[in-house]
N, C-alpha and C. Protein backbone atom coordinates (compact mmCIF):
# COMPACT_ATOMS: atom_id res chain seq x y z
N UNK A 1 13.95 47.96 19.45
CA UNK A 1 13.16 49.10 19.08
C UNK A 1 13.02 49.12 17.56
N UNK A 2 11.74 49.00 16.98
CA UNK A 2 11.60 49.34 15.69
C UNK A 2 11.37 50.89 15.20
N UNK A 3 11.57 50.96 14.15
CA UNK A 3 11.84 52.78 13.50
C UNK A 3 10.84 52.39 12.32
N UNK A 4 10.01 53.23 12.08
CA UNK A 4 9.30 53.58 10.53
C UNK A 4 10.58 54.08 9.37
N UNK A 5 10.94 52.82 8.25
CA UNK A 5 11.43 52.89 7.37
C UNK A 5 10.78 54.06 6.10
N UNK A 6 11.33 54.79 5.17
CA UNK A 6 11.07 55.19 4.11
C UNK A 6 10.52 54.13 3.44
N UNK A 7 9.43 55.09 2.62
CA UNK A 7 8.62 54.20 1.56
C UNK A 7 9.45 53.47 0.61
N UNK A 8 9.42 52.37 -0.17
CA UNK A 8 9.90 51.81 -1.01
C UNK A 8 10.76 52.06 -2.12
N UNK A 9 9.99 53.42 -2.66
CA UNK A 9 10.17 53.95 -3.85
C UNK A 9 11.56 55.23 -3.50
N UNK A 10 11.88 55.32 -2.25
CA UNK A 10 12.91 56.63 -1.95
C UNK A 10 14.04 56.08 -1.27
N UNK A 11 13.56 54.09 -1.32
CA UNK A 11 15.24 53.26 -1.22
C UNK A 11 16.50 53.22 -1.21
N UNK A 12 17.04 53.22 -1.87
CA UNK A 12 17.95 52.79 -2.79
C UNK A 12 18.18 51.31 -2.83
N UNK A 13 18.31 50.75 -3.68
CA UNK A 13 18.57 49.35 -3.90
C UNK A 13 19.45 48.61 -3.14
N UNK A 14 19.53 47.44 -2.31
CA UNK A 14 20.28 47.35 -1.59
C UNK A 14 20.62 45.17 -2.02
N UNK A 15 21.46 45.11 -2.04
CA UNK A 15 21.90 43.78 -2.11
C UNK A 15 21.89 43.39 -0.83
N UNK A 16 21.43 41.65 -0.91
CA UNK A 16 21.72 40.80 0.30
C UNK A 16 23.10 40.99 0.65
N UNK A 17 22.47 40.66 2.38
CA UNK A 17 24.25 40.91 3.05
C UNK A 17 25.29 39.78 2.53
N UNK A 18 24.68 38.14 2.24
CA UNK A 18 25.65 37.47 1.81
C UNK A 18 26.47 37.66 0.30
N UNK A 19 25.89 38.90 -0.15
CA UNK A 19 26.37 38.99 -1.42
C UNK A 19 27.09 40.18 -1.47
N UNK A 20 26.73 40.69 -0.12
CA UNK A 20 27.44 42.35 -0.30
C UNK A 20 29.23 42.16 -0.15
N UNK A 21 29.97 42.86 -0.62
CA UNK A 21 31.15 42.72 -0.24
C UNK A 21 31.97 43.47 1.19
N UNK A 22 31.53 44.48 0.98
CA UNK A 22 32.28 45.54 2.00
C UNK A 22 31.35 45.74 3.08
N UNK A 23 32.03 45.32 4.51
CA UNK A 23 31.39 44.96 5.86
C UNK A 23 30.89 46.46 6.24
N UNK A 24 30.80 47.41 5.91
CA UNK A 24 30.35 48.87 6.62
C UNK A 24 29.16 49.24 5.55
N UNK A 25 28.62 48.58 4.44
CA UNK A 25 27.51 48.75 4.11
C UNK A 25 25.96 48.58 4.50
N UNK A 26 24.93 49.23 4.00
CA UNK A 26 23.88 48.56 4.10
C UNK A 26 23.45 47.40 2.95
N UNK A 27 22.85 46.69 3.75
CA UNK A 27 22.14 45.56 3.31
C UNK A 27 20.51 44.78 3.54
N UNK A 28 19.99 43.50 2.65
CA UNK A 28 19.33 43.44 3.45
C UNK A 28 19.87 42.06 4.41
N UNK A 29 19.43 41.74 5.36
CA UNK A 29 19.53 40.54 6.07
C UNK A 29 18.70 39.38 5.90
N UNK A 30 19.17 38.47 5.86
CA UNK A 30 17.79 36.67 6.20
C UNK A 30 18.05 36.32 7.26
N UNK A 31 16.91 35.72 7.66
CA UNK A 31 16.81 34.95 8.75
C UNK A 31 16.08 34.00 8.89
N UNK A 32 16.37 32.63 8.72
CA UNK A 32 15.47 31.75 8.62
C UNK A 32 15.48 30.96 9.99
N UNK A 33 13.87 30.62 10.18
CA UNK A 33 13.22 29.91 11.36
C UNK A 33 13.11 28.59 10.63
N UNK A 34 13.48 27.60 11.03
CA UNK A 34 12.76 26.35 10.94
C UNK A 34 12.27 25.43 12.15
N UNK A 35 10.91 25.38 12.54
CA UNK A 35 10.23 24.45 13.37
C UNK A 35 10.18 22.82 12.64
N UNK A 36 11.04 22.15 13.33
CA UNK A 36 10.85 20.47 13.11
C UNK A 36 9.77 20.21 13.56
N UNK A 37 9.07 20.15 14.40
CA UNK A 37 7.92 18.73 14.90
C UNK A 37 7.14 20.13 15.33
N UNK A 38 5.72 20.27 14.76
CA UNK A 38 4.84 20.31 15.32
C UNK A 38 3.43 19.46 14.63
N UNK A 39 2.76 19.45 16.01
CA UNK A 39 1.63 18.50 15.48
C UNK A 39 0.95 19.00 14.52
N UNK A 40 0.09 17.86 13.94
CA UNK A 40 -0.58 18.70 12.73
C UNK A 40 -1.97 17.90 12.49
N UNK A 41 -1.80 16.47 13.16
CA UNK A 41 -2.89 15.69 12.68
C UNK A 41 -2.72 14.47 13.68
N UNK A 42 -4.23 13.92 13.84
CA UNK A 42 -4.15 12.43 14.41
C UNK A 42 -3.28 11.63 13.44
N UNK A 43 -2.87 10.52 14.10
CA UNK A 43 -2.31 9.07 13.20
C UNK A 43 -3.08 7.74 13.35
N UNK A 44 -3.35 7.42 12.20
CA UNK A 44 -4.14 5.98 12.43
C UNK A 44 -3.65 5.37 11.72
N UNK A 45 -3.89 3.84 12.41
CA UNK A 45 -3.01 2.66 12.66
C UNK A 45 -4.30 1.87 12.23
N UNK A 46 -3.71 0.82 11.85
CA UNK A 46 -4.26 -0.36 11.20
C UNK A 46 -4.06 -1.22 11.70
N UNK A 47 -5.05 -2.20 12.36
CA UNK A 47 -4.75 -3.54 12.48
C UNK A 47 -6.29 -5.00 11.88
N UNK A 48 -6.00 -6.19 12.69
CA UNK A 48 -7.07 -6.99 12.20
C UNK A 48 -7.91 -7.32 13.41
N UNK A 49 -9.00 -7.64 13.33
CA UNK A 49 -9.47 -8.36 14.69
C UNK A 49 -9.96 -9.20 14.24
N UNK A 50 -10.73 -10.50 15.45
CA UNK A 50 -10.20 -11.99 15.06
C UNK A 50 -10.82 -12.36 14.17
N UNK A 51 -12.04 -11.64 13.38
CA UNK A 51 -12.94 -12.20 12.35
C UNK A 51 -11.50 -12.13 11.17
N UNK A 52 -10.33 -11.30 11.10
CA UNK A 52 -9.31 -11.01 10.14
C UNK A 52 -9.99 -9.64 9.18
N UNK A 53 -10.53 -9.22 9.66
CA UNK A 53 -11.05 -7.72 8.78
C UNK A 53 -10.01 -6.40 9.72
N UNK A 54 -10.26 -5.73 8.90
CA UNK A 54 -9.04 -5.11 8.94
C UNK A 54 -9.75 -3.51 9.97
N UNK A 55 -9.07 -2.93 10.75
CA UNK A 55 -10.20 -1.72 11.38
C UNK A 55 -8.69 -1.01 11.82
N UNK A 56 -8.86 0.36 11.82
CA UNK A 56 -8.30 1.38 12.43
C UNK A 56 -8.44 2.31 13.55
N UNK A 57 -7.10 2.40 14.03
CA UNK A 57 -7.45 3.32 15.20
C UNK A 57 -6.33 4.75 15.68
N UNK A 58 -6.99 5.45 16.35
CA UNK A 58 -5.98 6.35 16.82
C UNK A 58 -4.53 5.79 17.28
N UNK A 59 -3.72 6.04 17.14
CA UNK A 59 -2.66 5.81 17.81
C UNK A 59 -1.27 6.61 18.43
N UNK A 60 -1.53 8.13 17.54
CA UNK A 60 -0.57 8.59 17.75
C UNK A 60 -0.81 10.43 17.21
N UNK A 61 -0.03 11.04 17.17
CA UNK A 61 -0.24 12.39 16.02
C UNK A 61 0.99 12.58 15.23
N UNK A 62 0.54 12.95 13.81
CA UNK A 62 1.48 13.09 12.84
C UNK A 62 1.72 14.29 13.38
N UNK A 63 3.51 14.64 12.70
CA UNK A 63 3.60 15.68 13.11
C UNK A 63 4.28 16.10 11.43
N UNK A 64 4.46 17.58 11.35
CA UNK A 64 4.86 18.72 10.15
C UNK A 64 5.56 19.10 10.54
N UNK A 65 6.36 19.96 9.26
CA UNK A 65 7.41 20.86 9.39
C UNK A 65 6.81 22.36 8.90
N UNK A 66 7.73 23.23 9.23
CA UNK A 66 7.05 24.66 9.38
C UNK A 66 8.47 25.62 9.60
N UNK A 67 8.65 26.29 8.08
CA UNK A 67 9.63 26.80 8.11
C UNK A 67 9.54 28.61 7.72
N UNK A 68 9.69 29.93 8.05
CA UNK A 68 9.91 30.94 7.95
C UNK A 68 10.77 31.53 7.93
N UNK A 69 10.92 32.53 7.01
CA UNK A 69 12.17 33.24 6.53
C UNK A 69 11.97 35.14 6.38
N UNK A 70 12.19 35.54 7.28
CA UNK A 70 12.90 37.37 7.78
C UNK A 70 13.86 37.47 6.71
N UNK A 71 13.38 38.78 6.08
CA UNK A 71 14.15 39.55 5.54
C UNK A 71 14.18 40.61 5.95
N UNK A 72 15.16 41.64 6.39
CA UNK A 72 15.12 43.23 6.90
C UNK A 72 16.46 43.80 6.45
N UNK A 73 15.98 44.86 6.80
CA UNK A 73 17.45 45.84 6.55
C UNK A 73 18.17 45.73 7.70
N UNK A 74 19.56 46.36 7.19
CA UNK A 74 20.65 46.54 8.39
C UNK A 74 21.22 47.80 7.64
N UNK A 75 22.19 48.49 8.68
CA UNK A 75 22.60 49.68 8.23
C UNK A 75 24.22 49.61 8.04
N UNK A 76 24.69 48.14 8.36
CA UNK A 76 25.77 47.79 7.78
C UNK A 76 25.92 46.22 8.20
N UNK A 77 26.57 45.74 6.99
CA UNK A 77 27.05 44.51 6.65
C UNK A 77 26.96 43.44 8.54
N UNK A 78 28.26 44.11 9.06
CA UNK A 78 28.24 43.62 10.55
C UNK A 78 27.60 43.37 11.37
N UNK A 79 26.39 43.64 10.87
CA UNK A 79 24.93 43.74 12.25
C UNK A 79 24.28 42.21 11.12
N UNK A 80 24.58 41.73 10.58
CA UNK A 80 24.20 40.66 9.91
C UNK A 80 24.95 39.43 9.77
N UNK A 81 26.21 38.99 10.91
CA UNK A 81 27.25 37.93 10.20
C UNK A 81 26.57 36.62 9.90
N UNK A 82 25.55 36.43 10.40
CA UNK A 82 25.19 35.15 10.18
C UNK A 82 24.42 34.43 8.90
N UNK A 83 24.12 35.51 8.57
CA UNK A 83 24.33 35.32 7.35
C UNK A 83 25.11 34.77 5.79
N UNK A 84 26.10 34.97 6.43
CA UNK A 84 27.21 34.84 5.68
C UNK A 84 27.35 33.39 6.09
N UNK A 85 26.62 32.31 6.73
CA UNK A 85 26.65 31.41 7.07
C UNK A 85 25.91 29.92 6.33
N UNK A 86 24.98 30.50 5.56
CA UNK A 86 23.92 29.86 5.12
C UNK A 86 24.04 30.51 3.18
């Protein structure tokens, strides 16, 4: 369940949880996603044919990396350990 946070400006400043010291505080939290392999593009391959000239072809798909990173609040340290991990 998400809640409508206070505007920005009526905050209070809050340190990352890996930096916070005392586990019953608020903080904010990270959370990072990283996707290894998704496609992103054909791959072409090179070869010769018998005249020896050189021609390309499909052969495969390159693939990318694709990484995202969550930041949110918590209303204490504990609702965040994993953090403390990274």
């Amino acid at each position: 369940m998400f809640e409508i946070l206070p505007q920005s400006n009526s905050l209070p400043i809050l340190r990352p949880c890996k930096l916070c010291s005392h586990d019953w505080k608020p903080c904010i939290c990270s959370y990072r996603l990283s996707l290894e392999w998704i496609p992103c593009s054909l791959k072409y391959c090179k070869s010769r044919d018998s005249s020896g000239k050189t021609t390309s072809y499909k052969c495969g798909i390159r693939s990318c990396q694709k990484g995202y990173s969550f930041h949110f609040y918590v209303p204490q340290k504990q609702l965040c350990l994993w953090d403390e991990e990274t």
